[in-house]
Protein backbone atom coordinates (compact mmCIF):
# COMPACT_ATOMS: atom_id res chain seq x y z
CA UNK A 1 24.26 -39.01 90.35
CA UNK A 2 27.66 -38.77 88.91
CA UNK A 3 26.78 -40.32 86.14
CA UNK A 4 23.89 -37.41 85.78
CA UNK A 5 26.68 -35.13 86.19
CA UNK A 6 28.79 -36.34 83.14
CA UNK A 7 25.60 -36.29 80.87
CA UNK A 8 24.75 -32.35 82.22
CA UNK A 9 28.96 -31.67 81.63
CA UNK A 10 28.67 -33.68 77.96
CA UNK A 11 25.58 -31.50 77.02
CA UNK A 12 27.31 -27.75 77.97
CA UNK A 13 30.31 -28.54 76.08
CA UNK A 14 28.01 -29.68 72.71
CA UNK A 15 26.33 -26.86 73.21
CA UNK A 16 29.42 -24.70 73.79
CA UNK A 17 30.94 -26.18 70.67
CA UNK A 18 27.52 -25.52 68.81
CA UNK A 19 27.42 -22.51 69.96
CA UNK A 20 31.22 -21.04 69.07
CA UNK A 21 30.67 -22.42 65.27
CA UNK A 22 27.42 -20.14 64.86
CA UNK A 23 29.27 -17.11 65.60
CA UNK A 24 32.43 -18.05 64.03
CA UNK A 25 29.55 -18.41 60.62
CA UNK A 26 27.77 -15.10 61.42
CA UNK A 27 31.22 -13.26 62.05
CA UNK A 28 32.23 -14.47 58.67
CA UNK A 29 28.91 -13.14 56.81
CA UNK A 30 28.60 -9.92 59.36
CA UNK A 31 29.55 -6.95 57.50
CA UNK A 32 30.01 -4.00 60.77
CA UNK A 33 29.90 -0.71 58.98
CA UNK A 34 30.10 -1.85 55.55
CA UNK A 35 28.64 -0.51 52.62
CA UNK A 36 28.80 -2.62 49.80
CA UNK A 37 26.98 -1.78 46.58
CA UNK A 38 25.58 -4.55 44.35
CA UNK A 39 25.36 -4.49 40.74
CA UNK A 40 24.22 -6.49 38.07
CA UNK A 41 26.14 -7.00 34.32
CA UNK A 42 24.33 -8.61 31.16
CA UNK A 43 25.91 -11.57 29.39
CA UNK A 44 25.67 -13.85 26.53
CA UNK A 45 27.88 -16.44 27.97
CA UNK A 46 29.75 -16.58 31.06
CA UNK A 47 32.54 -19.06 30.65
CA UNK A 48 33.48 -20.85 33.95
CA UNK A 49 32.94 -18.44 35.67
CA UNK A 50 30.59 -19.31 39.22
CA UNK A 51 29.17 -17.87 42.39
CA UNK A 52 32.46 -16.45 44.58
CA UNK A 53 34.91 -15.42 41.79
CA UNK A 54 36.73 -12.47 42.15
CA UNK A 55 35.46 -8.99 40.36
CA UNK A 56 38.64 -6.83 40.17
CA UNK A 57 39.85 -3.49 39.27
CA UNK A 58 43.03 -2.37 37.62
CA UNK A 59 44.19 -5.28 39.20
CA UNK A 60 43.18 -5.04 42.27
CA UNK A 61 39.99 -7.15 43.99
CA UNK A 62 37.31 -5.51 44.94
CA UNK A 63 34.28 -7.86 45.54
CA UNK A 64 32.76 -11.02 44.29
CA UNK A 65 30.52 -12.80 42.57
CA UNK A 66 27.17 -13.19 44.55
CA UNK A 67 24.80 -14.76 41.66
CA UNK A 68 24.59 -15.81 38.64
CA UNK A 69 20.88 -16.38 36.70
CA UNK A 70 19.28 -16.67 33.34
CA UNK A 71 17.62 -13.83 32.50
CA UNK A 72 15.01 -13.03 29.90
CA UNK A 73 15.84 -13.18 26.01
CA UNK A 74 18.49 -16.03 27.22
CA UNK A 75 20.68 -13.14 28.45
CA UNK A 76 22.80 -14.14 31.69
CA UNK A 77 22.17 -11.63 34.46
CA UNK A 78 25.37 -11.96 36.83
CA UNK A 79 25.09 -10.25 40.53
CA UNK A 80 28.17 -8.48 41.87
CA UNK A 81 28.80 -7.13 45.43
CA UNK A 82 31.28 -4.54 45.59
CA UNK A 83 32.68 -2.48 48.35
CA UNK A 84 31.36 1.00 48.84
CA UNK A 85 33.81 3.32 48.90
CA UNK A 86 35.56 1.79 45.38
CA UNK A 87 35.08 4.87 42.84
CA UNK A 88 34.00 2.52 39.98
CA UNK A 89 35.13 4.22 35.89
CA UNK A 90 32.56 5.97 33.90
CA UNK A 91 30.85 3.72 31.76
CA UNK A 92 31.38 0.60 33.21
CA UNK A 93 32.05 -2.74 31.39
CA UNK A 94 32.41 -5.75 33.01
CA UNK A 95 34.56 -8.87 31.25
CA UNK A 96 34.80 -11.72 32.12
CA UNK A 97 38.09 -13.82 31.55
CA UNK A 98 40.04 -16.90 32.69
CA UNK A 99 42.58 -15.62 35.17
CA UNK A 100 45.09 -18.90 35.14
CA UNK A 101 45.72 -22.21 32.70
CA UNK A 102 43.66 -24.52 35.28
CA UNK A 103 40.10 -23.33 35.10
CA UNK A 104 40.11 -20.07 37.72
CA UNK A 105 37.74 -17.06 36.67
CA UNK A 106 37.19 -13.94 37.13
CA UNK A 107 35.18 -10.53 36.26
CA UNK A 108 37.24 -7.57 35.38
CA UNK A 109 35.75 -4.22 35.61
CA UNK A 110 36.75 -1.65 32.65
CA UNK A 111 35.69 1.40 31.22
CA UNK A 112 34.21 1.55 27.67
CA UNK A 113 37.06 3.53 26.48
CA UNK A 114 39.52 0.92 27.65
CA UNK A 115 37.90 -2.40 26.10
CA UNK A 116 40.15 -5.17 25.47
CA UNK A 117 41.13 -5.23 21.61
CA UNK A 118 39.02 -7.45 19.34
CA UNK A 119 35.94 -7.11 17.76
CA UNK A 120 34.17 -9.88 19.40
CA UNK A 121 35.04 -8.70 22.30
CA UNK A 122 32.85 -4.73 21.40
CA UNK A 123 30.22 -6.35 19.38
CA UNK A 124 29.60 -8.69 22.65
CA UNK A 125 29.59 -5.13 24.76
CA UNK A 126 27.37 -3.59 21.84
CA UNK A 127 24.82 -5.93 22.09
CA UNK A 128 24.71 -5.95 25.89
CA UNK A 129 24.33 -2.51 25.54
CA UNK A 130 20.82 -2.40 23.25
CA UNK A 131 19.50 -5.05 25.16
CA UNK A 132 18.97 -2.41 28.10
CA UNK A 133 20.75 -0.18 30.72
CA UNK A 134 19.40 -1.27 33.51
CA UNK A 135 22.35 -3.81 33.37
CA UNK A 136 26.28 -3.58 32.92
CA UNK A 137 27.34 -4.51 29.67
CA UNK A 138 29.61 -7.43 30.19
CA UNK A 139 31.70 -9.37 27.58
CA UNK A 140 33.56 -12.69 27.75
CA UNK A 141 36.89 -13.23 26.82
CA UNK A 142 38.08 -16.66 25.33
CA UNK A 143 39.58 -19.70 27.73
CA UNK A 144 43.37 -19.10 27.39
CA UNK A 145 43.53 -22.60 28.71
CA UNK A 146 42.07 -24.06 26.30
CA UNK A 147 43.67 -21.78 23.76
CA UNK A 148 47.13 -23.19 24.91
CA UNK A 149 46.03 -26.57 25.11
CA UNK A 150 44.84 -26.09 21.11
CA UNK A 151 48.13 -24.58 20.08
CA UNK A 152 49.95 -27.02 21.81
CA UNK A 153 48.62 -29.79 19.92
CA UNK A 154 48.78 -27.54 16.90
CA UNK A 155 52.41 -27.07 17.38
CA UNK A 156 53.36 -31.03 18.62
CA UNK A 157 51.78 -31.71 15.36
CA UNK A 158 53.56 -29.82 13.60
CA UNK A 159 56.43 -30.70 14.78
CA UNK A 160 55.82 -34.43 14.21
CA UNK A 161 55.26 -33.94 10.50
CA UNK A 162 58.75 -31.86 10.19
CA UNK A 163 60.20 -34.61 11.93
CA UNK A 164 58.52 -37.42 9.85
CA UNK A 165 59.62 -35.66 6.90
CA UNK A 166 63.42 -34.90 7.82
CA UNK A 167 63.54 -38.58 8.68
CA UNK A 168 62.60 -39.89 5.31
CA UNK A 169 64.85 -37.35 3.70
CA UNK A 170 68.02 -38.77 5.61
CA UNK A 171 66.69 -42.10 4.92
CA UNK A 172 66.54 -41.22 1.21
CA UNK A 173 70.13 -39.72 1.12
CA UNK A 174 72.23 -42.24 3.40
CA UNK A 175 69.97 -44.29 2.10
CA UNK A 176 68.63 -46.70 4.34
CA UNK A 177 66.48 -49.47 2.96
CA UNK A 178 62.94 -50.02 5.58
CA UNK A 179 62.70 -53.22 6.36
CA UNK A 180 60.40 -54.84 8.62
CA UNK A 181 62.80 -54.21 11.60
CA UNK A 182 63.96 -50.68 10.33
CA UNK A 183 60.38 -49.84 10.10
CA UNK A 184 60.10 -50.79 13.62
CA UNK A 185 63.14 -48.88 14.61
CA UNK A 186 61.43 -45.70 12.75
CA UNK A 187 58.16 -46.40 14.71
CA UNK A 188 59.98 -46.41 17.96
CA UNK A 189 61.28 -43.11 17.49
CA UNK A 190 58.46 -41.63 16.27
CA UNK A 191 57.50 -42.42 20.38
CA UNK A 192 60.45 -40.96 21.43
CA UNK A 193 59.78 -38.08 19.98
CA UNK A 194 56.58 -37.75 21.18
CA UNK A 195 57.47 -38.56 24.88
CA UNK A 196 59.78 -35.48 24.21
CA UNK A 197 56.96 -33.22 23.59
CA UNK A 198 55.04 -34.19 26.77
CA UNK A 199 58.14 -33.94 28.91
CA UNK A 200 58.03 -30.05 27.76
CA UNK A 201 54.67 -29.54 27.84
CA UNK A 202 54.89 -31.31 31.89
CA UNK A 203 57.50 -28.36 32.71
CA UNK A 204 55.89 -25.65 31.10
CA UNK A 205 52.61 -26.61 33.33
CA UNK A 206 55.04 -26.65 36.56
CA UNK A 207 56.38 -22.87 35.63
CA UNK A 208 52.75 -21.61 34.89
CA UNK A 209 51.52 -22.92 37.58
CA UNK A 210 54.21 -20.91 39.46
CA UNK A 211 53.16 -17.67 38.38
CA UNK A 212 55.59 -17.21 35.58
CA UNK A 213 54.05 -15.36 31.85
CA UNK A 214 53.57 -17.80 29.19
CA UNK A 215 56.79 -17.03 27.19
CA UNK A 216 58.51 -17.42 30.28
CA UNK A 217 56.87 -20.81 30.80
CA UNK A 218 57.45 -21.67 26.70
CA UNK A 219 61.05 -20.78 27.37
CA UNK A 220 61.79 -22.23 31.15
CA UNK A 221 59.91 -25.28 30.09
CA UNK A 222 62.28 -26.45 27.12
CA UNK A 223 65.17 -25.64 29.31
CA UNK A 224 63.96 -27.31 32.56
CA UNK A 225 63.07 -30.40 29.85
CA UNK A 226 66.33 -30.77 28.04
CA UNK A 227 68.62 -32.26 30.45
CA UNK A 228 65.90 -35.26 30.74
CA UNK A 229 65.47 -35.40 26.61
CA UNK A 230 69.38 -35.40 26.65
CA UNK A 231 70.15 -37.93 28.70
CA UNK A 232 67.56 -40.34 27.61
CA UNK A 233 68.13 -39.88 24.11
CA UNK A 234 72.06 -40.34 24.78
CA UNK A 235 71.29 -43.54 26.11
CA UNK A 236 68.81 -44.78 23.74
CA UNK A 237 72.05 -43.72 21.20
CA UNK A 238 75.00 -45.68 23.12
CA UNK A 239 72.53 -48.63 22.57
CA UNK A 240 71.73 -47.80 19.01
CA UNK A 241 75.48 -48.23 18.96
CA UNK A 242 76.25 -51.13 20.73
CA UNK A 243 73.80 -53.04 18.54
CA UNK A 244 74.84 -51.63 15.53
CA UNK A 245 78.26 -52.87 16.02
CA UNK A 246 76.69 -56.30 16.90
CA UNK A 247 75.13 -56.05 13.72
CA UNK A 248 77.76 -55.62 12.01
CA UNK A 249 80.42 -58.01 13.73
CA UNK A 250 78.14 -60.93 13.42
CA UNK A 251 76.61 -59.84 10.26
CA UNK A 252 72.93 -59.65 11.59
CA UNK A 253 71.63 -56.84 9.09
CA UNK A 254 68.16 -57.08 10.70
CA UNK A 255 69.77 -55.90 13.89
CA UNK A 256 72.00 -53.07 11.99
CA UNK A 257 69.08 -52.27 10.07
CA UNK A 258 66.88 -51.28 12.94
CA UNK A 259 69.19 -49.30 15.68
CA UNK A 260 70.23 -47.25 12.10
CA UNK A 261 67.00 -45.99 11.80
CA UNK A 262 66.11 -45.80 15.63
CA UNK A 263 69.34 -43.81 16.02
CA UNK A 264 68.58 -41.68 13.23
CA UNK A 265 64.86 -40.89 14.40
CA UNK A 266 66.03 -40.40 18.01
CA UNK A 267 68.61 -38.04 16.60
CA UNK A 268 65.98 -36.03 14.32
CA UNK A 269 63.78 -35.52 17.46
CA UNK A 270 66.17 -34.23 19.46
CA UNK A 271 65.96 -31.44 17.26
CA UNK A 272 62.26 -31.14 16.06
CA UNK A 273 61.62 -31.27 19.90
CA UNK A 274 63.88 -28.59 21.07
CA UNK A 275 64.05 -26.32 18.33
CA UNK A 276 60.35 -27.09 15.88
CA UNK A 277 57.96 -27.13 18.74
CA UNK A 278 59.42 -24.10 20.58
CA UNK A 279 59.42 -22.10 17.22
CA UNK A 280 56.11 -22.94 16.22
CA UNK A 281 54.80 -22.63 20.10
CA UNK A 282 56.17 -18.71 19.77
CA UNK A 283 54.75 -18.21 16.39
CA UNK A 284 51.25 -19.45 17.89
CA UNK A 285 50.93 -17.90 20.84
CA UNK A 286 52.86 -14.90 20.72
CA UNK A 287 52.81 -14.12 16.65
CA UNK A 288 49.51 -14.74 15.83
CA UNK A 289 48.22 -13.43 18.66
CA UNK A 290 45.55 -16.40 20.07
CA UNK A 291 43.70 -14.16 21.76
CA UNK A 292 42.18 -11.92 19.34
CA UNK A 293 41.81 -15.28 16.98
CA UNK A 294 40.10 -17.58 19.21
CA UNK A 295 37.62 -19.06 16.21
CA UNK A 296 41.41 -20.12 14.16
CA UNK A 297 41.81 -22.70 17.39
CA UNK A 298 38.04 -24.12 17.61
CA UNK A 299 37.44 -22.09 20.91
């Protein structure tokens, strides 16, 4: 009997359980006195973008992503569900951009007066337009992440070619005869100054990722990076020194030879890191203007 009991008590509380997770789903997909409106926009490509990003309006959210099919002449039909009482622009256009650096998405809705700048961007929402009205015209914008990523490795590289170049010049006027270990030396620093670069490029991640614009990020990422850079590249220097004096007091010129050139390459990217990469960054991404010019970086 008891044991009857604890079966009967086992089987109201699993059904109790079972019971409280329905509701809790149907609360969540209940909309009480709601009024959404769904609409549908017309695309040619749709980016990342999937099922539950957010569709916003001067900024603000104001529904979601429902669906996403392929519709006829290879056009992408995208659903969105709105909310009612939003009084949407005249001539709606609906774009579709890359809200962050780490693959987030999102559809922006904008009149056809106010169209982003860039004639891809118009001759996307022209030919959305011809290919019917039953639809939104919708345009997509290009990945800014991996726009960054491009003209990161666009400016690291170069950077590296400055700094291969300065080298060989000081090695030219001190002058500094490569041998096999000096060679080595020069080799060494070449990986010094790349470990540099991806010391930066770690930071500026960290101060995107925390919300900041991506000049602030260019600019709090160098700084955040230099007091690492410094004080490895001091000590890689005090040893560059201490063997160069060993070189010299015990005349091993193979020794000499190579911390002159390692000190010379690790001094060399101490500037090509801090000063090259965030010029050239800035001239990328803010002069040229990556956005408008996504086809220059292979995007």
């Amino acid at each position: 009997m008891r044991r009857a009991n604890e079966v009967l008590v086992g089987a109201v509380v699993l059904g109790a359980i079972a019971l409280a997770v329905a509701g809790t789903v149907w609360l969540s997909q209940a909309r009480f006195g709601r009024n959404d409106q769904v609409q549908a926009a017309r695309f040619r490509i749709i980016g990342g973008l999937k099922t539950g990003d957010p569709v916003v309006l001067r900024g603000v959210g104001i529904g979601r992503v429902e669906q996403i099919a392929l519709g006829a002449a290879n056009w992408v039909d995208v659903t969105l569900r709105l909310r009612g009482t939003i009084e949407l622009p005249a001539q709606p256009v609906a774009i579709i951009s890359s809200t962050t650096l780490f693959g987030d998405w999102g559809v922006q809705i904008t009149s056809a007066a106010d169209l982003p700048d860039g004639p891809e961007v118009r001759k996307q929402v022209v030919e959305a337009t011809r290919a019917g009205r039953d639809k939104w015209p919708g345009a997509t914008l290009p990945d800014i992440g991996q726009l960054t990523a491009q003209a990161g490795r666009i400016a690291t590289d170069m950077a590296l070619i400055v700094y291969a170049l300065t080298t060989f010049a000081l090695f030219k006027m001190i002058p500094v005869t490569l041998t096999l270990p000096g060679i080595a030396g020069f080799v060494l620093s070449i990986g010094v100054a790349v470990d540099a670069n991806i010391l930066i490029f770690e930071r500026m991640k960290e101060e995107l990722r925390g919300g900041r614009t991506l000049a602030q990020a260019i600019d709090l990422g160098f700084s955040r990076a230099w007091p690492s850079i410094r004080d490895s590249n001091l000590s890689t220097l005090i040893t560059c020194l201490i063997l160069y004096w060993f070189g010299s007091t015990f005349g091993a010129s193979i020794v000499k030879g190579f911390a002159l050139t390692l000190a010379t390459g690790v001094l060399v990217s101490l500037f090509t890191a801090i000063t090259v990469t965030r010029t050239f960054l800035h001239v990328i991404l803010d002069g040229l203007g990556v956005g408008k010019h996504a086809r220059w970086f292979g995007v």
